[in-house]
PDB file of N, CA and C in Angstrom:
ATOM      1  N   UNK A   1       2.530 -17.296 -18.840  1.00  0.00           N
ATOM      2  CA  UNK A   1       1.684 -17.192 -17.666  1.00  0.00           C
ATOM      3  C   UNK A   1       2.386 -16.324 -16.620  1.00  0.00           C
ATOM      4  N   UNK A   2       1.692 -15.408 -15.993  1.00  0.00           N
ATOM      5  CA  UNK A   2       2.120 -14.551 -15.132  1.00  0.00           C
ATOM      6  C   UNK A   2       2.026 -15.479 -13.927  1.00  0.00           C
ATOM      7  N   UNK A   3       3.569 -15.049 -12.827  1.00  0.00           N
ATOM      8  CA  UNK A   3       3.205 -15.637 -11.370  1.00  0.00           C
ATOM      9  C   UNK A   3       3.574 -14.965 -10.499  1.00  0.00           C
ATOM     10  N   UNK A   4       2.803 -15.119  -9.283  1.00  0.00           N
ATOM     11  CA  UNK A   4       3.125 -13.924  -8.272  1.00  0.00           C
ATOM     12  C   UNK A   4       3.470 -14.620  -7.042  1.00  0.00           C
ATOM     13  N   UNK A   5       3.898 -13.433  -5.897  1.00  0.00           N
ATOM     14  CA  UNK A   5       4.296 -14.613  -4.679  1.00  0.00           C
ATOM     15  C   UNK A   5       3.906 -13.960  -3.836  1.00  0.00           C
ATOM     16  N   UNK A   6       3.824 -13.960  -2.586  1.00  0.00           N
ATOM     17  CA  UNK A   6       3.415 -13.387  -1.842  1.00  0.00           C
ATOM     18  C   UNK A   6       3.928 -12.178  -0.552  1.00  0.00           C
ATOM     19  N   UNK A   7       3.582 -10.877  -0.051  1.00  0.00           N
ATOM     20  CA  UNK A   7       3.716  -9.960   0.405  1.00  0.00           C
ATOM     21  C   UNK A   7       3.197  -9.793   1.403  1.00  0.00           C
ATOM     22  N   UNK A   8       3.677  -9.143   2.403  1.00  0.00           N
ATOM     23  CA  UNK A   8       2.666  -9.062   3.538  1.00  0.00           C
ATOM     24  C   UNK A   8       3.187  -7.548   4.431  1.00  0.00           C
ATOM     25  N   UNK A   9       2.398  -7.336   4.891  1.00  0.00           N
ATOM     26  CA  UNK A   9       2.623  -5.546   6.098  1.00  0.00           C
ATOM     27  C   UNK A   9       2.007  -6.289   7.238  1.00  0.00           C
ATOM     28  N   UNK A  10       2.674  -6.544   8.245  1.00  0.00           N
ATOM     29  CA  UNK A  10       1.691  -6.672   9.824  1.00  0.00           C
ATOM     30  C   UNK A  10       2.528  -5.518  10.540  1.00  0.00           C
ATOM     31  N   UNK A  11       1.512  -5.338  11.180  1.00  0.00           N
ATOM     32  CA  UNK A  11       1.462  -3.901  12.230  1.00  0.00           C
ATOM     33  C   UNK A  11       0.809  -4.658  13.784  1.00  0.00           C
ATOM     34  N   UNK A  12       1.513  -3.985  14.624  1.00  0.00           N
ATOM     35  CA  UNK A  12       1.062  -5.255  15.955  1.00  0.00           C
ATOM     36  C   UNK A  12       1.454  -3.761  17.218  1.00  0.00           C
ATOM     37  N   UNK A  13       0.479  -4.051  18.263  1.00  0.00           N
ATOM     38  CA  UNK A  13       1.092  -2.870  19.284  1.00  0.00           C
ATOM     39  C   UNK A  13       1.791  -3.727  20.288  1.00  0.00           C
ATOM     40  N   UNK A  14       3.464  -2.894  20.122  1.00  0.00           N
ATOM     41  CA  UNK A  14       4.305  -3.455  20.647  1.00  0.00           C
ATOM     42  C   UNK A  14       3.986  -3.333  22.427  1.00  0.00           C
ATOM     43  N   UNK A  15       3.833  -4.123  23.190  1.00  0.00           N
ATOM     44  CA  UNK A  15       3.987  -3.815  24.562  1.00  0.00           C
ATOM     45  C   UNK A  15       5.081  -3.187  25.280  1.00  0.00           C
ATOM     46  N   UNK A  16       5.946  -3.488  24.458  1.00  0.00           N
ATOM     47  CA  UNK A  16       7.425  -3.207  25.486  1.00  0.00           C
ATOM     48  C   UNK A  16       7.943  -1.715  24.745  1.00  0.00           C
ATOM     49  N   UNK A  17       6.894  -1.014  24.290  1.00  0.00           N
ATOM     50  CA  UNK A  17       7.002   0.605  23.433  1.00  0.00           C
ATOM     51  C   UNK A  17       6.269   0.838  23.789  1.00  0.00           C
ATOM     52  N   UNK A  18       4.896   0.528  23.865  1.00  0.00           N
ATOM     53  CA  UNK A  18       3.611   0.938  23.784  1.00  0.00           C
ATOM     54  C   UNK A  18       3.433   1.814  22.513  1.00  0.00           C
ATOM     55  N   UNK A  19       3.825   0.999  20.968  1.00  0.00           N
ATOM     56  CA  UNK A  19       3.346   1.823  19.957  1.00  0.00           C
ATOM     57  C   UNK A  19       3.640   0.810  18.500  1.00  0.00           C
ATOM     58  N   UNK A  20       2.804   1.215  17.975  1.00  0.00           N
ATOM     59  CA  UNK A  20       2.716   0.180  16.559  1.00  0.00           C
ATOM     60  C   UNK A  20       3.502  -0.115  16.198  1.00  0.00           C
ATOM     61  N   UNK A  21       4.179  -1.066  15.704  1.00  0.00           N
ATOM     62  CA  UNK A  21       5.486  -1.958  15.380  1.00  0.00           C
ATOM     63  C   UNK A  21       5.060  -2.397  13.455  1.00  0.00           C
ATOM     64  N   UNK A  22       5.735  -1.896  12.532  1.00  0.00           N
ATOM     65  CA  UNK A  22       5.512  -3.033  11.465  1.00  0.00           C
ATOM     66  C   UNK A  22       6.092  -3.835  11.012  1.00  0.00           C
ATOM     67  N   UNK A  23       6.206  -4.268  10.105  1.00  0.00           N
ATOM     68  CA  UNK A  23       7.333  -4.727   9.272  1.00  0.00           C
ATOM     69  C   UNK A  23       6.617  -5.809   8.093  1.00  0.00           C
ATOM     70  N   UNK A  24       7.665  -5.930   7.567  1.00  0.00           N
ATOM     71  CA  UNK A  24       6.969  -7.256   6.051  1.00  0.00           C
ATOM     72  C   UNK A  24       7.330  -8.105   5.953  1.00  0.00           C
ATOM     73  N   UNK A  25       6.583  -8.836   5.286  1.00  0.00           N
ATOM     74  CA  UNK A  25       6.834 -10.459   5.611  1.00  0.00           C
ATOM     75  C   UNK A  25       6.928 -10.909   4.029  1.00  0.00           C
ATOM     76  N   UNK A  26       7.912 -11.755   3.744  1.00  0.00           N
ATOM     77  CA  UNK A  26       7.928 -12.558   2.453  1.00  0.00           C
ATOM     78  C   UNK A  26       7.630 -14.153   2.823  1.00  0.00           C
ATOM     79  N   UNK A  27       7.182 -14.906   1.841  1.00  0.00           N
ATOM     80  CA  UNK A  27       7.338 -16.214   2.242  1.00  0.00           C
ATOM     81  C   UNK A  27       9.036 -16.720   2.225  1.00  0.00           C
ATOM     82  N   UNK A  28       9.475 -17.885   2.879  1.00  0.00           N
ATOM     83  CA  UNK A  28      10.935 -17.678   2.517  1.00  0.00           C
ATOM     84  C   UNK A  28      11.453 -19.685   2.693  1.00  0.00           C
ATOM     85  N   UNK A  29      11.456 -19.919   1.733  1.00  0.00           N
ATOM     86  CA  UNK A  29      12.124 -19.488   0.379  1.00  0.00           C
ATOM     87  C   UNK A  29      10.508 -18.766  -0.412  1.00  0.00           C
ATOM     88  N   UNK A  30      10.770 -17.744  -1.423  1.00  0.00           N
ATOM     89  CA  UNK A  30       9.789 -17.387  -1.952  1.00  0.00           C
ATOM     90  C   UNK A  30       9.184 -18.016  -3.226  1.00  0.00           C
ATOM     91  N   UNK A  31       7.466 -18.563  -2.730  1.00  0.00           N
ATOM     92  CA  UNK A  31       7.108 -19.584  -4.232  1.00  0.00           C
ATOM     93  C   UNK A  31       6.385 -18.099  -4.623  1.00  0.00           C
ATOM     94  N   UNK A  32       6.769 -19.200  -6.432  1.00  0.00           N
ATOM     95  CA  UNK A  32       5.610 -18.343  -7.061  1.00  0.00           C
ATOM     96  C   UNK A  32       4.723 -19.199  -7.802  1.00  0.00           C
ATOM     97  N   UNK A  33       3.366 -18.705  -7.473  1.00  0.00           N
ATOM     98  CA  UNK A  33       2.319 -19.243  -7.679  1.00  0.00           C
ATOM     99  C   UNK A  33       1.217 -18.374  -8.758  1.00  0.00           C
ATOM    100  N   UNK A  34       0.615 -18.912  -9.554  1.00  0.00           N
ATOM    101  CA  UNK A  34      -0.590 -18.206 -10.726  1.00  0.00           C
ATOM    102  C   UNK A  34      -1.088 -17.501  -9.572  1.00  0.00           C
ATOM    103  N   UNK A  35      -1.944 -16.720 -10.007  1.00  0.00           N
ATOM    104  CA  UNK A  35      -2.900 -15.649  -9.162  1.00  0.00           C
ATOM    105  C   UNK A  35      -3.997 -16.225  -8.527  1.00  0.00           C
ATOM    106  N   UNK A  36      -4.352 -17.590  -9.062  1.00  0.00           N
ATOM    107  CA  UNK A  36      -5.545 -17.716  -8.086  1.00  0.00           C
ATOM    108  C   UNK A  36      -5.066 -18.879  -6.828  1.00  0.00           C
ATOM    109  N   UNK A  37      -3.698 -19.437  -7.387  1.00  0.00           N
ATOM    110  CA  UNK A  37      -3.608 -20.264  -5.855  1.00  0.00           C
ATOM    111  C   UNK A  37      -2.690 -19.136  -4.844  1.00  0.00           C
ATOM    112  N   UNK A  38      -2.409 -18.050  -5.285  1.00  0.00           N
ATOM    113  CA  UNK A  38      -1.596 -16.965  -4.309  1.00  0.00           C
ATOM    114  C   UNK A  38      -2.718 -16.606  -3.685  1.00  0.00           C
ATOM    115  N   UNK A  39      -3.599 -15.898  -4.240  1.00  0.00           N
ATOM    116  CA  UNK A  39      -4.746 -15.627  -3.553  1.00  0.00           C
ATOM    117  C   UNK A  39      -5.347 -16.161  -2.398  1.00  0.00           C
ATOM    118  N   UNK A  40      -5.514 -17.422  -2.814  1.00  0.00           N
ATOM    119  CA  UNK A  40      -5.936 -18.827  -1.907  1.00  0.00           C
ATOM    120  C   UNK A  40      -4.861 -18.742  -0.802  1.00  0.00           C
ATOM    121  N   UNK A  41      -3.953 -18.744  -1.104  1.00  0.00           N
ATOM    122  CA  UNK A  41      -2.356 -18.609  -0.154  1.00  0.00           C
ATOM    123  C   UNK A  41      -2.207 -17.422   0.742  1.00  0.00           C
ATOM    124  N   UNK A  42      -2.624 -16.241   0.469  1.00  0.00           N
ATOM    125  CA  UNK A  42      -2.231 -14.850   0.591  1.00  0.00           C
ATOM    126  C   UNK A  42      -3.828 -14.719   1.757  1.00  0.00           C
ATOM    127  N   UNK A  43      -4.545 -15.328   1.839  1.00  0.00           N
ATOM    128  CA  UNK A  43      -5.837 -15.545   2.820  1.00  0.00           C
ATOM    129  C   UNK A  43      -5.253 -16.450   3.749  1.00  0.00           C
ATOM    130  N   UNK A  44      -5.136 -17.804   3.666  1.00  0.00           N
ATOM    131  CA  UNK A  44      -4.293 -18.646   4.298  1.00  0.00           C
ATOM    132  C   UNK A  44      -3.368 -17.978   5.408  1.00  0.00           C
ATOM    133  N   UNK A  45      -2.171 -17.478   4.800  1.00  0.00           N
ATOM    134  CA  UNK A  45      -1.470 -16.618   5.838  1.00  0.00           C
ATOM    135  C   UNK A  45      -1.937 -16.062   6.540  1.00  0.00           C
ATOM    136  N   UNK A  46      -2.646 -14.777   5.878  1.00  0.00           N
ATOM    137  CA  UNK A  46      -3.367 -13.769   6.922  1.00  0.00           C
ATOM    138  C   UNK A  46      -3.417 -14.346   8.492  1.00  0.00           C
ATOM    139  N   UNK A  47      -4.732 -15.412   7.708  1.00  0.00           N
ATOM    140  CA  UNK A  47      -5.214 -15.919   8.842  1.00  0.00           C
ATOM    141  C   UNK A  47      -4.226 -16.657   9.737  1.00  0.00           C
ATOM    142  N   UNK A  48      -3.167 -17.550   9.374  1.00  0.00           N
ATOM    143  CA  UNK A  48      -2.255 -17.723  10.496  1.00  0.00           C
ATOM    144  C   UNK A  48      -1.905 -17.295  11.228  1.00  0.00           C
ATOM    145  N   UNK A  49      -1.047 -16.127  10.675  1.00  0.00           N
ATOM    146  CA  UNK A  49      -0.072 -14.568  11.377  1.00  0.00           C
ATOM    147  C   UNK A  49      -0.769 -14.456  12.144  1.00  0.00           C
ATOM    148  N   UNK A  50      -2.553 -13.606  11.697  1.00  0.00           N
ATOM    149  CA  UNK A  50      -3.148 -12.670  12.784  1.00  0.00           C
ATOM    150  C   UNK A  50      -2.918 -14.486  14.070  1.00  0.00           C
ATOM    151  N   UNK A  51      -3.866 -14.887  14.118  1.00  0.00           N
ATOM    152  CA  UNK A  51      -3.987 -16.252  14.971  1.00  0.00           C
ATOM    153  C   UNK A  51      -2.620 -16.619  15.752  1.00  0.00           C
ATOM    154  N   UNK A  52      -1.687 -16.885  14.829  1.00  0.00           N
ATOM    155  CA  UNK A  52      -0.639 -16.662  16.016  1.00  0.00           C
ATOM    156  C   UNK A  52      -0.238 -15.607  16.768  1.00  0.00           C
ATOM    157  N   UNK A  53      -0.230 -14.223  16.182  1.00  0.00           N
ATOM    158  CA  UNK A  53      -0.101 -12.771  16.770  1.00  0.00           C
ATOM    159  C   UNK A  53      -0.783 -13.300  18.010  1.00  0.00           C
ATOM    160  N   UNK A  54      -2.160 -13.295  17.941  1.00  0.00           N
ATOM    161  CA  UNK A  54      -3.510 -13.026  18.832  1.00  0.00           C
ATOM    162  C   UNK A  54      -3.224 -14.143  20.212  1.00  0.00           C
ATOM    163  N   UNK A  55      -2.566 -15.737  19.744  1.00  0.00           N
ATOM    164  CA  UNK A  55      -2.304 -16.288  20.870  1.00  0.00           C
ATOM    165  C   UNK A  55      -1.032 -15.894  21.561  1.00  0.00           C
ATOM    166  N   UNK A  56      -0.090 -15.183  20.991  1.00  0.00           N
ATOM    167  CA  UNK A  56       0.880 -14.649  21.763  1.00  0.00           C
ATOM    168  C   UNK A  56       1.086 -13.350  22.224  1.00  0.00           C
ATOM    169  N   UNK A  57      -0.196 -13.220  22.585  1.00  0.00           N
ATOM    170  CA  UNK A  57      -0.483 -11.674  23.351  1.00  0.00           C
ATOM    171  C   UNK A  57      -0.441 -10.626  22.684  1.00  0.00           C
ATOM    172  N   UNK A  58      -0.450 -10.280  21.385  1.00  0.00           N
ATOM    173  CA  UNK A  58      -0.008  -9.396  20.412  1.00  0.00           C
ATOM    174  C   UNK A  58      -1.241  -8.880  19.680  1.00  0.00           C
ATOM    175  N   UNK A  59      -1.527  -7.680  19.754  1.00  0.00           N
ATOM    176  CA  UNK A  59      -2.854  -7.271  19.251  1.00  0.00           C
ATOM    177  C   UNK A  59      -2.437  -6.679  17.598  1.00  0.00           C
ATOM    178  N   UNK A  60      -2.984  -7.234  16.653  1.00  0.00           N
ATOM    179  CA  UNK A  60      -2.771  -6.893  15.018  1.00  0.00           C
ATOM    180  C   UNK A  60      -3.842  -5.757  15.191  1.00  0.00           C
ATOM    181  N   UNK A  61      -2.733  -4.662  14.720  1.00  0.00           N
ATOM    182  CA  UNK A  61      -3.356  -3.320  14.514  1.00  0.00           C
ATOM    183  C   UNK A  61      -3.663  -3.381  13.149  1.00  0.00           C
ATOM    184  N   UNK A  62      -3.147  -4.103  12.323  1.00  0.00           N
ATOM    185  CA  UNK A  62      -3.011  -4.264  10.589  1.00  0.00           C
ATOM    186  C   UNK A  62      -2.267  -5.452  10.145  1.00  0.00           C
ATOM    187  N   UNK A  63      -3.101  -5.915   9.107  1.00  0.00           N
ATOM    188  CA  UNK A  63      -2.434  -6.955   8.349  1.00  0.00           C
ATOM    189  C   UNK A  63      -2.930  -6.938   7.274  1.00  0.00           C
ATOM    190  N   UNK A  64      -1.983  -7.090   5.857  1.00  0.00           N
ATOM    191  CA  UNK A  64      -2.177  -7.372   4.423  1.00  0.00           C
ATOM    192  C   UNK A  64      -1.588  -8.205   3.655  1.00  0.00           C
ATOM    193  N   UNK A  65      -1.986  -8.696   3.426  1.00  0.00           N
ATOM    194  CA  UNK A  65      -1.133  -9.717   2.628  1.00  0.00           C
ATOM    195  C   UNK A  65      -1.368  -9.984   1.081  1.00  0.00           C
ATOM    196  N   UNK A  66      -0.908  -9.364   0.442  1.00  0.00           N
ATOM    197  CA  UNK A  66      -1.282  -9.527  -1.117  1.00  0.00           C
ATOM    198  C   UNK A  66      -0.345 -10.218  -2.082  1.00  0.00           C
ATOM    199  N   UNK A  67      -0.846 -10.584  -3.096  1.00  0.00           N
ATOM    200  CA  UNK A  67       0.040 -11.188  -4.407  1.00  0.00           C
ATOM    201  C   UNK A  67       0.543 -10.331  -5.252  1.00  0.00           C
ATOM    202  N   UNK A  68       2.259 -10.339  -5.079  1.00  0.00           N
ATOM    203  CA  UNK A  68       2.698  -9.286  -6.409  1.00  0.00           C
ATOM    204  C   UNK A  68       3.268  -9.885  -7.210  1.00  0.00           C
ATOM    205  N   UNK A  69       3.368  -9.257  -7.936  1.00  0.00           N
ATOM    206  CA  UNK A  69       4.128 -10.299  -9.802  1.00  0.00           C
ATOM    207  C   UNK A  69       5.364 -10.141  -9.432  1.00  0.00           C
ATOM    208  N   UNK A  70       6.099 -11.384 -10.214  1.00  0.00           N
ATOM    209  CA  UNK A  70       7.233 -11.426 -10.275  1.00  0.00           C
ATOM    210  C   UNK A  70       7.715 -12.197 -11.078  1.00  0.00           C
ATOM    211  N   UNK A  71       8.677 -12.000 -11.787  1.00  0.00           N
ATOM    212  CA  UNK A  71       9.929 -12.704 -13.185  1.00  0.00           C
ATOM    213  C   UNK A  71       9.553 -14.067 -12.781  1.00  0.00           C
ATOM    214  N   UNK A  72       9.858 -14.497 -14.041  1.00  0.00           N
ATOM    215  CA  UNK A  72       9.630 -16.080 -14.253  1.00  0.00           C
ATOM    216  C   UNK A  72      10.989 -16.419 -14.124  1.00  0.00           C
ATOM    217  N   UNK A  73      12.075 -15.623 -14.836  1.00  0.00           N
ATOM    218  CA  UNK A  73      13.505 -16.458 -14.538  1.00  0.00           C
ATOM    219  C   UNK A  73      13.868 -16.487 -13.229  1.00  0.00           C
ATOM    220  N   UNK A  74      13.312 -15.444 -12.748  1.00  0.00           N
ATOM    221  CA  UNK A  74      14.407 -15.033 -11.140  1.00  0.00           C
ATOM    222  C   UNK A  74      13.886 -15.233 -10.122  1.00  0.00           C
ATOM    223  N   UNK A  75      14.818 -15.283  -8.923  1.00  0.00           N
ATOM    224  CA  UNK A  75      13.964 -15.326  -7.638  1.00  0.00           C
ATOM    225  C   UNK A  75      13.203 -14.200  -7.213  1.00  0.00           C
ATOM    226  N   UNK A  76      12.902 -13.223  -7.865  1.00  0.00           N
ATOM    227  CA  UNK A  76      12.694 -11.631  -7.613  1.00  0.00           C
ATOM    228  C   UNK A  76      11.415 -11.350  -8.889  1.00  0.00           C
TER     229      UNK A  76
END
């Protein structure tokens, strides 16, 4: 069985630059989960991030969050 974990890009306009900020997000420690509860998971987040972004004054210029595969033996 293949399992994947989860990935993320948020992009936010920094106030104190005045210019798009990104960076990526892993879950941490990183699970891995079959594809359809990452999925389920990888929506979940979204919606947190943006929601917390949004109450702490932070406007999400971008957010993605997807499921990528990864080794069954390893943490990677």
């Amino acid at each position: 069985m293949k399992l994947f974990a989860i990935f993320g890009l948020i992009c936010f306009l920094d106030p104190d630059i005045g210019d798009k900020r990104c960076f990526n997000y892993w879950e941490d420690p990183v699970v891995k989960y079959s594809l359809e509860k990452c999925a389920d998971r990888a929506k979940t987040i979204g919606d947190q991030i943006n929601k917390e972004f949004s109450e702490n004054g932070f406007a999400i210029e971008e957010i993605s969050v997807w499921c990528i595969p990864v080794d069954k033996s390893t943490g990677s």
